[in-house]
N, C-alpha and C. Protein backbone atom coordinates (compact mmCIF):
# COMPACT_ATOMS: atom_id res chain seq x y z
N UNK A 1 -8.26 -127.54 19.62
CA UNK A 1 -8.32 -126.79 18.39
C UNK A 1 -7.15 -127.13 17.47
N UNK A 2 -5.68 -127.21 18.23
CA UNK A 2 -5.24 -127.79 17.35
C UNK A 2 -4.77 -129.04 16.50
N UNK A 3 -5.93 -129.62 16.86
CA UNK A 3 -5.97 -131.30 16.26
C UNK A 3 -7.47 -130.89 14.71
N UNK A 4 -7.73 -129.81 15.35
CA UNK A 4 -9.15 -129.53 13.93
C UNK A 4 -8.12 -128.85 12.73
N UNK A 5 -7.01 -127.89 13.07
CA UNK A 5 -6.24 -127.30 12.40
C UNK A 5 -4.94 -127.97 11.62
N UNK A 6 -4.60 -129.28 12.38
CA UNK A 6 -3.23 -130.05 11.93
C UNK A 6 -4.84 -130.83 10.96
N UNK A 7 -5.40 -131.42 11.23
CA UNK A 7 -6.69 -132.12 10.18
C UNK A 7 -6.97 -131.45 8.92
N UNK A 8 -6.97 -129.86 9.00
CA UNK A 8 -7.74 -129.53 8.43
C UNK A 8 -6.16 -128.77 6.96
N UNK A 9 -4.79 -128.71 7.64
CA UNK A 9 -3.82 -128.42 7.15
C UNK A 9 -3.53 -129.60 6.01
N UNK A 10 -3.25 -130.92 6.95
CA UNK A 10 -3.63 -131.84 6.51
C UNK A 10 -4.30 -132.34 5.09
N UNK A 11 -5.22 -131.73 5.24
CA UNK A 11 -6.43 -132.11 4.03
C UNK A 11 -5.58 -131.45 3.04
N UNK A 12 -5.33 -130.36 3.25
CA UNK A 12 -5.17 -129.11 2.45
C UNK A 12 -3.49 -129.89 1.13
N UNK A 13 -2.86 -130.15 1.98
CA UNK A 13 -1.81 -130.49 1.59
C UNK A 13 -1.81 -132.13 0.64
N UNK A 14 -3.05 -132.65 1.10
CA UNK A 14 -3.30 -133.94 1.08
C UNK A 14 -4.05 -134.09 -0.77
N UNK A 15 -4.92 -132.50 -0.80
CA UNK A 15 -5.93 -132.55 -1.82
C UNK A 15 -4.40 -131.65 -2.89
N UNK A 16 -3.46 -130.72 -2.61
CA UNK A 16 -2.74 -130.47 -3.38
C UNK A 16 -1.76 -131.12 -3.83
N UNK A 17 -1.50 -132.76 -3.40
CA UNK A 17 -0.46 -133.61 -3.75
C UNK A 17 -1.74 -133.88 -5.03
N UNK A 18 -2.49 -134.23 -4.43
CA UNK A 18 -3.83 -134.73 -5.28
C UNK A 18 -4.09 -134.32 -6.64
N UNK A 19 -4.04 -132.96 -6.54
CA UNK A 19 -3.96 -132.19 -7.66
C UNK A 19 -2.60 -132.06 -8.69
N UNK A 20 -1.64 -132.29 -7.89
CA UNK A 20 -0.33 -132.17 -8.62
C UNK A 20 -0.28 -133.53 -9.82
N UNK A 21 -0.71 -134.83 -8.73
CA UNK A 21 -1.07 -136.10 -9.76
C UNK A 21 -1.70 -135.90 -10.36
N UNK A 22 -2.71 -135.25 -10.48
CA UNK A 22 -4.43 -135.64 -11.44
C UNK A 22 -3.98 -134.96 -12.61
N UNK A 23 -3.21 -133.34 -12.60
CA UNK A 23 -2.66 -132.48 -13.93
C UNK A 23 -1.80 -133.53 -14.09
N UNK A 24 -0.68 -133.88 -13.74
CA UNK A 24 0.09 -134.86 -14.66
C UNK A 24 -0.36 -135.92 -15.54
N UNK A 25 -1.74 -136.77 -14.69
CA UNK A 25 -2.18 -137.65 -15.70
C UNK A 25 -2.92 -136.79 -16.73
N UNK A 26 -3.24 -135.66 -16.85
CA UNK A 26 -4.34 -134.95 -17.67
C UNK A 26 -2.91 -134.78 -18.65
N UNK A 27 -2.13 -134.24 -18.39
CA UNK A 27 -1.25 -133.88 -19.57
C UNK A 27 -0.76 -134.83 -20.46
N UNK A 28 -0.45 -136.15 -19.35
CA UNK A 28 0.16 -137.19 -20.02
C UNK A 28 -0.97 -137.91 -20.71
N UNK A 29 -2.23 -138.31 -20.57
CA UNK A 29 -3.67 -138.57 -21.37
C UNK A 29 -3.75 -137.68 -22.62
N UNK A 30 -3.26 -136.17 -22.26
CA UNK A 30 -3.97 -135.39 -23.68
C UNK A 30 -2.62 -135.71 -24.75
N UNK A 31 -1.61 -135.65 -24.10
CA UNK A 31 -0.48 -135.74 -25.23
C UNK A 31 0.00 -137.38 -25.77
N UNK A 32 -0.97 -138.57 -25.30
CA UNK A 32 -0.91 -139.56 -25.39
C UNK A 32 -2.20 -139.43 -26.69
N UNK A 33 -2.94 -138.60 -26.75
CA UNK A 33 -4.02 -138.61 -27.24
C UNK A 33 -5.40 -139.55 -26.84
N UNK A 34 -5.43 -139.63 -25.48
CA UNK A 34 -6.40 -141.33 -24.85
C UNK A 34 -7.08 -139.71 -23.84
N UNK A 35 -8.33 -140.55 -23.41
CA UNK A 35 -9.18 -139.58 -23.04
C UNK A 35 -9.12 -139.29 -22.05
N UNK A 36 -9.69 -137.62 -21.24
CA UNK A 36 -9.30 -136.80 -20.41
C UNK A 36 -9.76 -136.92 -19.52
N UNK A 37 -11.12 -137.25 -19.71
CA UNK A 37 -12.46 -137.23 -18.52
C UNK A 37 -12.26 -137.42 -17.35
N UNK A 38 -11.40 -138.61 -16.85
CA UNK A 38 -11.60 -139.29 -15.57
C UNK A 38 -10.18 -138.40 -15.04
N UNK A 39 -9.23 -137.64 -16.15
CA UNK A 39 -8.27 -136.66 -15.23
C UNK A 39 -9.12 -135.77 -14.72
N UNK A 40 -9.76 -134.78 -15.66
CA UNK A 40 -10.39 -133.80 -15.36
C UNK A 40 -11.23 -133.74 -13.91
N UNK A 41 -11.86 -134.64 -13.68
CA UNK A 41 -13.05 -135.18 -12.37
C UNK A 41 -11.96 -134.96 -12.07
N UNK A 42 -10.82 -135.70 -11.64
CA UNK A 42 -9.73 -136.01 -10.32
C UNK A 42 -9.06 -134.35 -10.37
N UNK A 43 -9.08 -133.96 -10.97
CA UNK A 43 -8.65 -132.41 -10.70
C UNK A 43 -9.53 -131.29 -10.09
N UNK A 44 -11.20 -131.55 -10.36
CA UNK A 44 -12.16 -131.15 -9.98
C UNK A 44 -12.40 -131.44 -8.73
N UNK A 45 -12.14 -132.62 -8.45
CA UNK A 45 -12.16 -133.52 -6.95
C UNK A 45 -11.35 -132.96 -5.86
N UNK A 46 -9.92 -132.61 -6.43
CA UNK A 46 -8.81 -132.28 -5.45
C UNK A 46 -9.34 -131.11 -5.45
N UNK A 47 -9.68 -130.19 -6.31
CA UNK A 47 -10.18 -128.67 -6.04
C UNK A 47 -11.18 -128.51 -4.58
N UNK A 48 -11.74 -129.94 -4.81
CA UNK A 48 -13.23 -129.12 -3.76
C UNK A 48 -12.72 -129.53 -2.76
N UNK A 49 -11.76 -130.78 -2.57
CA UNK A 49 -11.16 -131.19 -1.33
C UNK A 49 -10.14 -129.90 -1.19
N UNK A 50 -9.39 -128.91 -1.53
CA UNK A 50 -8.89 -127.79 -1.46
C UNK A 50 -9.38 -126.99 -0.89
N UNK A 51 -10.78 -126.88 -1.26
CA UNK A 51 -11.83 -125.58 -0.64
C UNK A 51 -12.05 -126.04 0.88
N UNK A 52 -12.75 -127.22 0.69
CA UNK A 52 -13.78 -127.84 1.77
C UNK A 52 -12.41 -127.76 3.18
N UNK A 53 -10.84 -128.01 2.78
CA UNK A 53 -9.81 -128.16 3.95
C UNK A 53 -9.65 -126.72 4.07
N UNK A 54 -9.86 -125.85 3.20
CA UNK A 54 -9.79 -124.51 3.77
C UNK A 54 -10.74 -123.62 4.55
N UNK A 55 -11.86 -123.99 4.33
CA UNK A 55 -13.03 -123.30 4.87
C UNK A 55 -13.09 -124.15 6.26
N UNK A 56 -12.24 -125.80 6.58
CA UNK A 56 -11.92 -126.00 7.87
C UNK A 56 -11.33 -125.52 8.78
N UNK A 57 -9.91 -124.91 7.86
CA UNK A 57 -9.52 -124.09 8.77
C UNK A 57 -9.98 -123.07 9.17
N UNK A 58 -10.71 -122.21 8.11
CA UNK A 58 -11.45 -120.87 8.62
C UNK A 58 -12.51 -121.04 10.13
N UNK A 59 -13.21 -122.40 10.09
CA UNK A 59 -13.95 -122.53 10.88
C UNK A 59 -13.29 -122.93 12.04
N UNK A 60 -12.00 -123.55 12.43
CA UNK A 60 -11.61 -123.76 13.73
C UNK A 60 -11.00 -122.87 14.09
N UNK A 61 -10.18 -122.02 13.20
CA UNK A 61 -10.18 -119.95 13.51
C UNK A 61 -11.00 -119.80 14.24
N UNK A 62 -12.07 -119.71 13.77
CA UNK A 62 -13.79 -119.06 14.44
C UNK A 62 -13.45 -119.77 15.59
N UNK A 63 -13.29 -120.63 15.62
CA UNK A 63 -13.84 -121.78 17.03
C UNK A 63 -12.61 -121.27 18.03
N UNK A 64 -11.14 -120.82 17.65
CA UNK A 64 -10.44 -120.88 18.57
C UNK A 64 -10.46 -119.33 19.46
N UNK A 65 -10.84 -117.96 18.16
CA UNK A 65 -11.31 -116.96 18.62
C UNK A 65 -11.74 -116.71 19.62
N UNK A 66 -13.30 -117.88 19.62
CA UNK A 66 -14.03 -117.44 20.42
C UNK A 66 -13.96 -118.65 21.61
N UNK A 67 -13.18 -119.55 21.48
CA UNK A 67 -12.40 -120.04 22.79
C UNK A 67 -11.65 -119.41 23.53
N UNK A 68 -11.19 -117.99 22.96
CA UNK A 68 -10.11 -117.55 23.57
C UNK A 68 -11.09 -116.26 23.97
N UNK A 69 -11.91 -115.65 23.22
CA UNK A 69 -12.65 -114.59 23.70
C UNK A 69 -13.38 -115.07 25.21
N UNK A 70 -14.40 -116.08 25.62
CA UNK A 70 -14.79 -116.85 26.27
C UNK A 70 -13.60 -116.77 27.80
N UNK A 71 -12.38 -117.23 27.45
CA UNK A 71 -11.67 -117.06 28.14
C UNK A 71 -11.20 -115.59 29.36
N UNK A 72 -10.90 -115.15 28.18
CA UNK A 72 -10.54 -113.60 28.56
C UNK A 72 -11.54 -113.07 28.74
């Protein structure tokens, strides 16, 4: 379980570096005046990679719960 949780931390940290770049190019594109589009996607992108590493962890929670319920 905890190789689904360091993966899934991982992601998490992986999609918020992600995001930290993608707003910088969005700011530096809009105040350059050159177009936004392909920031915007990459900010949209890191978002769902945000969600999708969090709802991993929620799910190897579940999984370790009831590894441990199972147990006991």
């Amino acid at each position: 379980m905890n190789i689904a949780l360091d993966t899934a931390v991982s992601g998490m940290l992986n999609a918020q570096a992600q995001a930290g770049a993608a707003s910088e190019r969005l700011v530096n594109a809009a105040a350059k005046g050159e177009g936004i589009i392909q920031a915007v996607i990459a900010v949209k992108r890191a978002e769902t990679a945000q969600k999708a590493s969090a709802e991993m962890v929620k799910v190897a929670d579940d999984m370790m719960r009831t590894t441990l319920d199972i147990i006991v």
